[in-house]
C-alpha atoms as a PDB file:
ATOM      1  CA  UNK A   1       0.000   0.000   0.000  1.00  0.00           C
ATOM      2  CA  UNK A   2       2.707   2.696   0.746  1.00  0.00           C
ATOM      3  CA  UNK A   3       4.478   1.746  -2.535  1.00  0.00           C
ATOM      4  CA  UNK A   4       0.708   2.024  -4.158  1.00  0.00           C
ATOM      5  CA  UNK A   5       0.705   6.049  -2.507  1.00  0.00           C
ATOM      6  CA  UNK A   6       4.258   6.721  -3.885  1.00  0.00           C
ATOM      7  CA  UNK A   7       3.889   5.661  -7.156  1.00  0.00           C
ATOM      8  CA  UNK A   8       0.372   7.737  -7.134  1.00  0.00           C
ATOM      9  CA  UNK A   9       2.244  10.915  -5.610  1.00  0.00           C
ATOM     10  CA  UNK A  10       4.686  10.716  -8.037  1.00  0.00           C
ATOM     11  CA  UNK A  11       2.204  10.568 -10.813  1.00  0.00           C
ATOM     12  CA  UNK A  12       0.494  13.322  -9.543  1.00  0.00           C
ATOM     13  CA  UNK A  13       3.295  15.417  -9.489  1.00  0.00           C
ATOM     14  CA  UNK A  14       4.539  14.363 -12.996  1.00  0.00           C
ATOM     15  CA  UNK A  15       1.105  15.155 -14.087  1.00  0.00           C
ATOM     16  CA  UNK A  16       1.433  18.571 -12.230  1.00  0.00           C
ATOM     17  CA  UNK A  17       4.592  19.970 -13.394  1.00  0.00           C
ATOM     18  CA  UNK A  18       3.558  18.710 -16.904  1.00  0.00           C
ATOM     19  CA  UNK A  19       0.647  21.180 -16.541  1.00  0.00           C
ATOM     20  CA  UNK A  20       2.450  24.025 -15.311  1.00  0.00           C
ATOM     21  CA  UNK A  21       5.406  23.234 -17.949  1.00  0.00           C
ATOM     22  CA  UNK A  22       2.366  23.643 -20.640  1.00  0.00           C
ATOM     23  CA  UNK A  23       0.775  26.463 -18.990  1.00  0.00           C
ATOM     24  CA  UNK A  24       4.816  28.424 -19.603  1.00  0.00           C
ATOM     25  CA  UNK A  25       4.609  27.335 -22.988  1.00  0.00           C
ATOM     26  CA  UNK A  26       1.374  28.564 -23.632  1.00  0.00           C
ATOM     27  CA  UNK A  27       1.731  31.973 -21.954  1.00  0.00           C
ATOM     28  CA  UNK A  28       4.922  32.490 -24.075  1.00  0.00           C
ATOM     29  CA  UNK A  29       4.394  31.647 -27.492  1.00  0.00           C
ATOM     30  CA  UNK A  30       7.816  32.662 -29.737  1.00  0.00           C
ATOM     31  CA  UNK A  31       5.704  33.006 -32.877  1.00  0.00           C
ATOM     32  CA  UNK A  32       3.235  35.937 -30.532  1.00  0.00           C
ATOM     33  CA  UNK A  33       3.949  39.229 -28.985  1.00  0.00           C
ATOM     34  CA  UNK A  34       1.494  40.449 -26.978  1.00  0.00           C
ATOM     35  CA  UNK A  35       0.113  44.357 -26.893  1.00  0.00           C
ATOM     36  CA  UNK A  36      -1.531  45.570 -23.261  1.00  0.00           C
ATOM     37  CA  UNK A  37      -4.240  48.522 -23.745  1.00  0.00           C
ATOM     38  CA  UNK A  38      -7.087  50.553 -23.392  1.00  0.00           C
ATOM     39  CA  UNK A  39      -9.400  51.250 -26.560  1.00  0.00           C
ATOM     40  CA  UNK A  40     -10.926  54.605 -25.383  1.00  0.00           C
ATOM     41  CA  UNK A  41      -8.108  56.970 -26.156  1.00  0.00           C
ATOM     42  CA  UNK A  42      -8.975  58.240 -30.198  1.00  0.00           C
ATOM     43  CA  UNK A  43      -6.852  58.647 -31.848  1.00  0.00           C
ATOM     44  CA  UNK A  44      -4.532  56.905 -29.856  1.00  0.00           C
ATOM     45  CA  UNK A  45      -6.108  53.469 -29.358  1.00  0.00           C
ATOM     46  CA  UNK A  46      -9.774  52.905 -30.149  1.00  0.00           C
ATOM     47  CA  UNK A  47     -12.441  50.673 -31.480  1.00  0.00           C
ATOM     48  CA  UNK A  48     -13.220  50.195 -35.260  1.00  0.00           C
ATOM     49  CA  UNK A  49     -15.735  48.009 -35.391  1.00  0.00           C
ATOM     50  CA  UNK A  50     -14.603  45.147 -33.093  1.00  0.00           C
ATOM     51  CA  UNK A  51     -10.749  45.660 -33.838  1.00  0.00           C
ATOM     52  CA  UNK A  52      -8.267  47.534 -31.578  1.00  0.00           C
ATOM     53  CA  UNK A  53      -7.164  50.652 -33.642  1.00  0.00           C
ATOM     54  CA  UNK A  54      -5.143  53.693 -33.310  1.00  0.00           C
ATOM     55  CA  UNK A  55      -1.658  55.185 -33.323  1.00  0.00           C
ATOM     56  CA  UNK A  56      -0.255  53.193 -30.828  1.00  0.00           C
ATOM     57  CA  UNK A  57      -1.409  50.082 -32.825  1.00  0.00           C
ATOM     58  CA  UNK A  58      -0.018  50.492 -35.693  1.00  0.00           C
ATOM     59  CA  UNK A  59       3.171  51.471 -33.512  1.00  0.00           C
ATOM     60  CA  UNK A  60       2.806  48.041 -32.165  1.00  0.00           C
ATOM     61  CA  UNK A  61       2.422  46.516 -35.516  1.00  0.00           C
ATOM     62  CA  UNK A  62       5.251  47.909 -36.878  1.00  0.00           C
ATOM     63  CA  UNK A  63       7.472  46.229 -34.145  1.00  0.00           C
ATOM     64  CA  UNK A  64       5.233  43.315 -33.793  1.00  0.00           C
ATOM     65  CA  UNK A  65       6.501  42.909 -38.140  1.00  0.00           C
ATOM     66  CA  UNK A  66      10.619  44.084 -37.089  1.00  0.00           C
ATOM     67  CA  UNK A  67      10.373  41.022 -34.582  1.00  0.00           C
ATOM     68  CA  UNK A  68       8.771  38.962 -37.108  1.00  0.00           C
ATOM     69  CA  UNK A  69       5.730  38.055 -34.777  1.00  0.00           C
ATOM     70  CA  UNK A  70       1.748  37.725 -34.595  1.00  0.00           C
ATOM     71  CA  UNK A  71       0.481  41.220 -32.570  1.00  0.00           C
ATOM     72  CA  UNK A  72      -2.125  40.164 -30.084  1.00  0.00           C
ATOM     73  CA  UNK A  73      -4.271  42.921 -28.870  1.00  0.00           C
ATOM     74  CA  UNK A  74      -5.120  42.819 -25.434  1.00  0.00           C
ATOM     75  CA  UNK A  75      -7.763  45.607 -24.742  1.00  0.00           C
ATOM     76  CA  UNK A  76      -8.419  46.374 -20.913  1.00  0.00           C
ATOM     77  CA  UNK A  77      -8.199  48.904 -18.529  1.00  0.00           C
ATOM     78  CA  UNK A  78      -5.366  51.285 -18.207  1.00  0.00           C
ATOM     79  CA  UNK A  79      -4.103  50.347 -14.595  1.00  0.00           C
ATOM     80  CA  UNK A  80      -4.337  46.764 -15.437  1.00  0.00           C
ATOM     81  CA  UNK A  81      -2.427  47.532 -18.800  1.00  0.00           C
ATOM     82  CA  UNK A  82       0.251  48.696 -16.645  1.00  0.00           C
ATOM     83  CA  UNK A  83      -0.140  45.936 -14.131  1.00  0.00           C
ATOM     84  CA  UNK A  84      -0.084  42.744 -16.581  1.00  0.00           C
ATOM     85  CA  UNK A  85       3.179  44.571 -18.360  1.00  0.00           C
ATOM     86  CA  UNK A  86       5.012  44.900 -15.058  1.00  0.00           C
ATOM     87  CA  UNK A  87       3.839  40.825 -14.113  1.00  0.00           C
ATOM     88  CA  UNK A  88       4.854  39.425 -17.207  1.00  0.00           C
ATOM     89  CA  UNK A  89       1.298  39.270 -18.658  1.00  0.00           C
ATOM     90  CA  UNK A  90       1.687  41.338 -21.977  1.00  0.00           C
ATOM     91  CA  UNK A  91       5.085  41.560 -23.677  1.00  0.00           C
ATOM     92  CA  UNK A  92       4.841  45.990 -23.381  1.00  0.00           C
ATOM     93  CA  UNK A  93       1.946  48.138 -23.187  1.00  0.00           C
ATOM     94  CA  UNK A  94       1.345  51.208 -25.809  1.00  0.00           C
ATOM     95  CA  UNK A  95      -1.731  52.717 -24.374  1.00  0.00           C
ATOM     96  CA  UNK A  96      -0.389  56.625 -24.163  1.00  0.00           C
ATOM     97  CA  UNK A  97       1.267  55.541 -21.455  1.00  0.00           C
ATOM     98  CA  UNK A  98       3.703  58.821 -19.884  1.00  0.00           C
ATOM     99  CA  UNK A  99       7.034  58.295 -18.251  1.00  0.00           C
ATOM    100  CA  UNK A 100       7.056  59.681 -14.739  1.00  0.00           C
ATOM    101  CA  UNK A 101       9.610  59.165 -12.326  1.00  0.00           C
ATOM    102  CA  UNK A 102       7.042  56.722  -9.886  1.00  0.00           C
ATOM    103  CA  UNK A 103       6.630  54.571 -13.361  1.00  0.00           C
ATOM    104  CA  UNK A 104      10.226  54.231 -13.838  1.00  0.00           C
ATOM    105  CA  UNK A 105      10.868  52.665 -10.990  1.00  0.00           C
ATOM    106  CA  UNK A 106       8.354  49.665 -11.403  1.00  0.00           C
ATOM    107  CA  UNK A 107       8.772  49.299 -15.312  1.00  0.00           C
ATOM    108  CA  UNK A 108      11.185  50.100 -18.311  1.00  0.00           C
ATOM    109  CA  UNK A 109      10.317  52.596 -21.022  1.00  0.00           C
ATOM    110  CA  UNK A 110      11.394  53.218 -24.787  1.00  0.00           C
ATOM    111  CA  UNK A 111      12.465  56.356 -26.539  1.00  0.00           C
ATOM    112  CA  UNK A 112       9.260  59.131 -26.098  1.00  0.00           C
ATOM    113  CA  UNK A 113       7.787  58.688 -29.771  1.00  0.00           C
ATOM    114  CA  UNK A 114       4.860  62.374 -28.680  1.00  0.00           C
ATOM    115  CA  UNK A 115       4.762  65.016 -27.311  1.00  0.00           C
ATOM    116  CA  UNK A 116       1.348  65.639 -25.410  1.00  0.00           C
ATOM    117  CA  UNK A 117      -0.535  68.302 -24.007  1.00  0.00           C
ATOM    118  CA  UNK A 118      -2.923  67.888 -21.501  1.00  0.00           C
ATOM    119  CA  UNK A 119      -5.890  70.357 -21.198  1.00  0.00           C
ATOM    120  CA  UNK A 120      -9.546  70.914 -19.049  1.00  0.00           C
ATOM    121  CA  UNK A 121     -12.727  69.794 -20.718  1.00  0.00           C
ATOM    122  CA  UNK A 122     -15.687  71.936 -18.637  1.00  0.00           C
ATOM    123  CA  UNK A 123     -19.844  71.673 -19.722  1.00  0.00           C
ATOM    124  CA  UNK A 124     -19.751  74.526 -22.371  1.00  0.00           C
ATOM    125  CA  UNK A 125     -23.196  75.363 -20.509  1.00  0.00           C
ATOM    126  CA  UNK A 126     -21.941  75.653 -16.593  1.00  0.00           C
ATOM    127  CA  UNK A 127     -19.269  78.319 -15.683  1.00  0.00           C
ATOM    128  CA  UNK A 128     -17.969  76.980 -12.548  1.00  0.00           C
ATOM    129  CA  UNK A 129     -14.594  76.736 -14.197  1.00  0.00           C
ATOM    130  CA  UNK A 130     -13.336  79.678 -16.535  1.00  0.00           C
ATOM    131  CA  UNK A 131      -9.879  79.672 -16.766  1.00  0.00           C
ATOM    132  CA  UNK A 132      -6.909  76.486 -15.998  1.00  0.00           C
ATOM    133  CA  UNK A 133      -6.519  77.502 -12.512  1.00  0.00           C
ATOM    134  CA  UNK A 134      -9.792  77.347 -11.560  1.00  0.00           C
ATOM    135  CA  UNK A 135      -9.541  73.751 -11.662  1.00  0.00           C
ATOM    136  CA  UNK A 136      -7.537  73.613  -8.143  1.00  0.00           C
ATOM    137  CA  UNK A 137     -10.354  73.442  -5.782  1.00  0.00           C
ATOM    138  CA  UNK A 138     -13.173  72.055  -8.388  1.00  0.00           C
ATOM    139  CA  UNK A 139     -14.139  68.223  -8.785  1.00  0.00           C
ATOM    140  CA  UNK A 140     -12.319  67.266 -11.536  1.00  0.00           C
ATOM    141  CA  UNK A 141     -12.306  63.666 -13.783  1.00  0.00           C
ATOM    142  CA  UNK A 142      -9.224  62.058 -14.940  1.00  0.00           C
ATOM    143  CA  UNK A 143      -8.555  58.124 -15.994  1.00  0.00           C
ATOM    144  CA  UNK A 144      -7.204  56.099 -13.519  1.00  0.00           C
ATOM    145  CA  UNK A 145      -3.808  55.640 -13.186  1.00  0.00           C
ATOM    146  CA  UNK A 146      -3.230  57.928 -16.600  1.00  0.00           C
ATOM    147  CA  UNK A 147      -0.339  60.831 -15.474  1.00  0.00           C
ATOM    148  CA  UNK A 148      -2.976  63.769 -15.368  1.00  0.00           C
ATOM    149  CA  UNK A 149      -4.650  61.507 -12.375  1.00  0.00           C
ATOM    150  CA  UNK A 150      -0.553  61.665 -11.191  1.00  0.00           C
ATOM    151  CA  UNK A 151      -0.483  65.489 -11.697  1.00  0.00           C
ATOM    152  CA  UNK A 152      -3.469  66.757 -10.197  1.00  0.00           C
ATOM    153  CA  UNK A 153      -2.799  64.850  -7.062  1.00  0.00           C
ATOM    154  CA  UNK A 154       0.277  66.451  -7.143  1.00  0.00           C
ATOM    155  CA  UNK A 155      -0.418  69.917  -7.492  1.00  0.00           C
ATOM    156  CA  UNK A 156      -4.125  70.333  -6.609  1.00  0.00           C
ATOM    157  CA  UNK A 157      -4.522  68.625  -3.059  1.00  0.00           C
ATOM    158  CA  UNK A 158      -7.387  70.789  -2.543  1.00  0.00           C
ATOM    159  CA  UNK A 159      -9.041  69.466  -5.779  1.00  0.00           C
ATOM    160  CA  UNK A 160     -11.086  66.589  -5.516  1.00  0.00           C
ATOM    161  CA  UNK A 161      -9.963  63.916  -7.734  1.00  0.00           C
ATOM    162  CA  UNK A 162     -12.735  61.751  -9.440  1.00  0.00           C
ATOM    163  CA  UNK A 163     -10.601  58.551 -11.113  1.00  0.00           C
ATOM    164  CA  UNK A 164     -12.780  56.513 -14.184  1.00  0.00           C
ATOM    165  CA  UNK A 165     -11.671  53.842 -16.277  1.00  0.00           C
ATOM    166  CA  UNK A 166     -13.130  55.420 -19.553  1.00  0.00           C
ATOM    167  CA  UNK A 167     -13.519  59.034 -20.271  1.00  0.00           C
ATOM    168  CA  UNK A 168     -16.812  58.189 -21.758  1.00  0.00           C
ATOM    169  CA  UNK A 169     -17.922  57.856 -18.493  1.00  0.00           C
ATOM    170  CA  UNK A 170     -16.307  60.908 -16.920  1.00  0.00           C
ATOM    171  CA  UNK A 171     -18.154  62.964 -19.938  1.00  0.00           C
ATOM    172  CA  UNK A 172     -21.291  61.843 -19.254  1.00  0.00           C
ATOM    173  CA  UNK A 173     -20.788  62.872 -15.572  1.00  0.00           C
ATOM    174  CA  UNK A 174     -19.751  66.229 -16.813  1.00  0.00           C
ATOM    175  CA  UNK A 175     -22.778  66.788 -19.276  1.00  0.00           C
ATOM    176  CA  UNK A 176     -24.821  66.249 -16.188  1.00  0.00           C
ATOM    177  CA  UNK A 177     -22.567  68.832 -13.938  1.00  0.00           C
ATOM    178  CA  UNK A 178     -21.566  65.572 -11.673  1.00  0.00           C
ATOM    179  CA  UNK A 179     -17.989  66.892 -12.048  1.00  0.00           C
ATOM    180  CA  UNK A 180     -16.684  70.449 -13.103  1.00  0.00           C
ATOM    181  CA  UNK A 181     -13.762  69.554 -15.201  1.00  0.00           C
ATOM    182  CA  UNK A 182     -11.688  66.714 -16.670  1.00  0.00           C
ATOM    183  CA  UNK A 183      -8.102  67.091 -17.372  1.00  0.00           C
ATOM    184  CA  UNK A 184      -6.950  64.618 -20.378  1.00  0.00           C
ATOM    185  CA  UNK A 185      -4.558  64.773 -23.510  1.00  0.00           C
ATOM    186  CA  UNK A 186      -5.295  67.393 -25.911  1.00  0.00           C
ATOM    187  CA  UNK A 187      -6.132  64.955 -29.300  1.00  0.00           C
ATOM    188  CA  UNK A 188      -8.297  62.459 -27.105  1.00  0.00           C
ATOM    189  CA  UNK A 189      -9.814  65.579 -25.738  1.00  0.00           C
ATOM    190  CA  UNK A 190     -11.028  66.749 -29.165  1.00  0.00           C
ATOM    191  CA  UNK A 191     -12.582  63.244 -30.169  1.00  0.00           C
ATOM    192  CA  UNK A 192     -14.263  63.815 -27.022  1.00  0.00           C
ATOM    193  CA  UNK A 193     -15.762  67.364 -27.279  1.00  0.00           C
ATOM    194  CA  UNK A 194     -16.574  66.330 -31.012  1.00  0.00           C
ATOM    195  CA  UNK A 195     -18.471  63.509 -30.090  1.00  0.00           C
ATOM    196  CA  UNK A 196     -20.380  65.405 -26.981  1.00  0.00           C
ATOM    197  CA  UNK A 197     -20.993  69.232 -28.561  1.00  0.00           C
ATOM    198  CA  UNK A 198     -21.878  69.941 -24.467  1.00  0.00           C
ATOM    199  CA  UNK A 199     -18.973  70.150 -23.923  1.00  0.00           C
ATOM    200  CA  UNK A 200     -15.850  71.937 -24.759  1.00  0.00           C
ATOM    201  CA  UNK A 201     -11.814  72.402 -24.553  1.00  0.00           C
ATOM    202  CA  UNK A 202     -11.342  75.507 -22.069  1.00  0.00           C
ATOM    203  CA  UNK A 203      -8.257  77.105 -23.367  1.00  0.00           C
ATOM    204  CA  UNK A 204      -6.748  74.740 -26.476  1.00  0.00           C
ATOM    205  CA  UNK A 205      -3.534  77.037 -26.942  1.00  0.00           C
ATOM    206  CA  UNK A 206      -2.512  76.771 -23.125  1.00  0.00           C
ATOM    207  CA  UNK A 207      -2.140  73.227 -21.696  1.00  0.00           C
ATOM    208  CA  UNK A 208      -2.272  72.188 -18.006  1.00  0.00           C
ATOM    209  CA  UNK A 209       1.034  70.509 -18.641  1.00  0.00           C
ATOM    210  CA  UNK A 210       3.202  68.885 -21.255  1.00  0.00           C
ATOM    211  CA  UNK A 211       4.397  65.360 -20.663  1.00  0.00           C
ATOM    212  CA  UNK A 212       5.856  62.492 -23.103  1.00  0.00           C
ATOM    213  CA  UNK A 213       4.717  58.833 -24.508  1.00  0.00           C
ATOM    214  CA  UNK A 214       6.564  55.790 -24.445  1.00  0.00           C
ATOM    215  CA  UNK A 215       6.136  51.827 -24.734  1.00  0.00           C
ATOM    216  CA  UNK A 216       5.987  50.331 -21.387  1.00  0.00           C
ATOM    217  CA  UNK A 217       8.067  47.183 -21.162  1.00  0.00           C
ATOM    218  CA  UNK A 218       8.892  44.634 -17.795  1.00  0.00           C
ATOM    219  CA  UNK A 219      11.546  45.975 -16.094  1.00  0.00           C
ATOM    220  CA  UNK A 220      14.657  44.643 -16.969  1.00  0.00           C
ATOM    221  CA  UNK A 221      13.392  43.208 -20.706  1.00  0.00           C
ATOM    222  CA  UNK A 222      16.160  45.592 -22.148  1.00  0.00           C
ATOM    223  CA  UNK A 223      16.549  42.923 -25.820  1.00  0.00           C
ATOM    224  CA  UNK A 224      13.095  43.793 -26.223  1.00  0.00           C
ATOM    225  CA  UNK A 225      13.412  47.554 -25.186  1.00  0.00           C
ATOM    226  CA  UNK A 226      16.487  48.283 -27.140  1.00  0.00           C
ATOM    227  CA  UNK A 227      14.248  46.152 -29.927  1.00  0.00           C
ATOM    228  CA  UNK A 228      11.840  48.992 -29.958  1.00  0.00           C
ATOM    229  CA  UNK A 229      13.958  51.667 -29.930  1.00  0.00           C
ATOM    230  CA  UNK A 230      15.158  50.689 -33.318  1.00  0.00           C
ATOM    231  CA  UNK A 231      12.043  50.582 -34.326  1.00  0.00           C
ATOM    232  CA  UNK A 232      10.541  53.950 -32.855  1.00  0.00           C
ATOM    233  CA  UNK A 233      13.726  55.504 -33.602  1.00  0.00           C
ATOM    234  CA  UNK A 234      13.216  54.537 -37.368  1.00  0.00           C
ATOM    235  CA  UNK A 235       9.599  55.132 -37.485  1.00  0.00           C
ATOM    236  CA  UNK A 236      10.278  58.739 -36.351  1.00  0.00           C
ATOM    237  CA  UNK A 237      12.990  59.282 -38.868  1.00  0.00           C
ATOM    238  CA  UNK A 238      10.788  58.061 -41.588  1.00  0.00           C
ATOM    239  CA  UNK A 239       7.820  60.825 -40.198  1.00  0.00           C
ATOM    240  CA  UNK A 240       5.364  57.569 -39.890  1.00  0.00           C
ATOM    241  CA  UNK A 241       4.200  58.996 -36.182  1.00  0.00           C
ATOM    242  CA  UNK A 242       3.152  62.125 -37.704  1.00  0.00           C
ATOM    243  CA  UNK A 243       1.427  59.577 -40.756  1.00  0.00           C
ATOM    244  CA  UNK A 244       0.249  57.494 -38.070  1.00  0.00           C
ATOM    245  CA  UNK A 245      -1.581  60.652 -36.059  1.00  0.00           C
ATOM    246  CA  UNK A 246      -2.987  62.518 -39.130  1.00  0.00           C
ATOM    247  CA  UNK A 247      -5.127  59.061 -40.567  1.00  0.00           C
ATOM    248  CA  UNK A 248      -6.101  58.503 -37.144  1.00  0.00           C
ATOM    249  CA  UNK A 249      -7.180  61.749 -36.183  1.00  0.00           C
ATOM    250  CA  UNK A 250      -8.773  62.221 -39.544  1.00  0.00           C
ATOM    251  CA  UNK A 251     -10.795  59.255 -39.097  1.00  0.00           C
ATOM    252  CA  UNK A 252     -12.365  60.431 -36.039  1.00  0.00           C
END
């Protein structure tokens, strides 16, 4: 009988590290790279239909074709974008995702490839908030996680800070004076206010801030990041980010 339990034990635990051996293999697939973001950031990264578009994808799809390798879109939220890059879960995550100091420390990041300006959105009917400063002790909307959520923590502590996973949802909160402002970047933030004519960019020629996009990689994955450089390097040379923005934004 206790020869009868060993052999079983051992069995199970050939069994068991032959699942977890498949599970690796599975979850790392050579012929794959996988893409972490979140679709509701035009032009950006959005939703055509039921495909993943934007700037950032085609970004991804160029270095998804310099690696030689499938792209697999993985839409979610922007924290967990950031989450599943830093536990091994996505291979990087191009999402409009800005390098801050706090970020740097918990994952690696590629050459900046924009620019952005961040600016308020306010109900183009209320006038609770009239010029960028007013915003410091007003209820304002940001994503989650994004760096103007980072930013107003930082320099409005007596603002109070309402965090959603989509904007959609912040501008329907702001259409119904739920929330005086949101702070986002300046191109998602005229998809917005052409998509809700309630609302409306404050002051489009002086942003709350200026910051910088990267790719978001595992810290430490420097082939891979030094494997995007090239290729954000190159596609910047070549002007394909500006080629990139204008179809995008156009399509809008």
């Amino acid at each position: 009988m206790k020869k009868f339990w060993t052999v079983l034990m051992c069995a199970a635990m050939t069994l068991s590290m032959a699942a977890c051996s498949s599970d690796s293999a599975s979850a790392k697939n050579d012929d794959k790279i996988y893409v972490g973001t979140e679709a509701g950031f035009a032009p950006y990264e959005y939703m055509s239909g039921d495909q993943v578009v934007g700037v950032d994808m085609d970004i991804a799809q160029a270095i998804a074709d310099a690696l030689g390798k499938e792209l697999v879109i993985k839409n979610m939220d922007f924290d967990g974008a950031l989450n599943a890059v830093q536990q091994g879960q996505v291979d990087f995550v191009a999402a409009g995702v800005s390098v801050d100091e706090e970020r740097q420390k918990v994952m690696d990041f590629s050459h900046n490839y924009v620019d952005s300006s961040d600016v308020v959105i306010v109900n183009a009917s209320a006038d609770t908030v009239k010029t960028n400063e007013d915003i410091a002790d007003k209820i304002v909307g940001v994503q989650q996680g994004n760096i103007a959520d980072i930013w107003m923590t930082n320099n409005y502590p007596d603002a109070q800070v309402k965090r959603y996973t989509k904007f959609v949802q912040a501008a329907e909160d702001l259409k119904n004076n739920k929330i005086d402002a949101i702070v986002m970047d300046l191109y998602p933030a005229q998809e917005l206010v052409a998509t809700n004519p309630e609302l409306k960019i404050l002051d489009e020629e002086n942003p709350v801030f200026v910051d910088q996009y990267a790719i978001a990689v595992k810290k430490g994955n420097q082939e891979l990041l030094d494997q995007i450089n090239e290729v954000i390097d190159q596609l910047i040379a070549d002007g394909k980010i500006e080629e990139f923005t204008a179809k995008h934004a156009s399509a809008n």
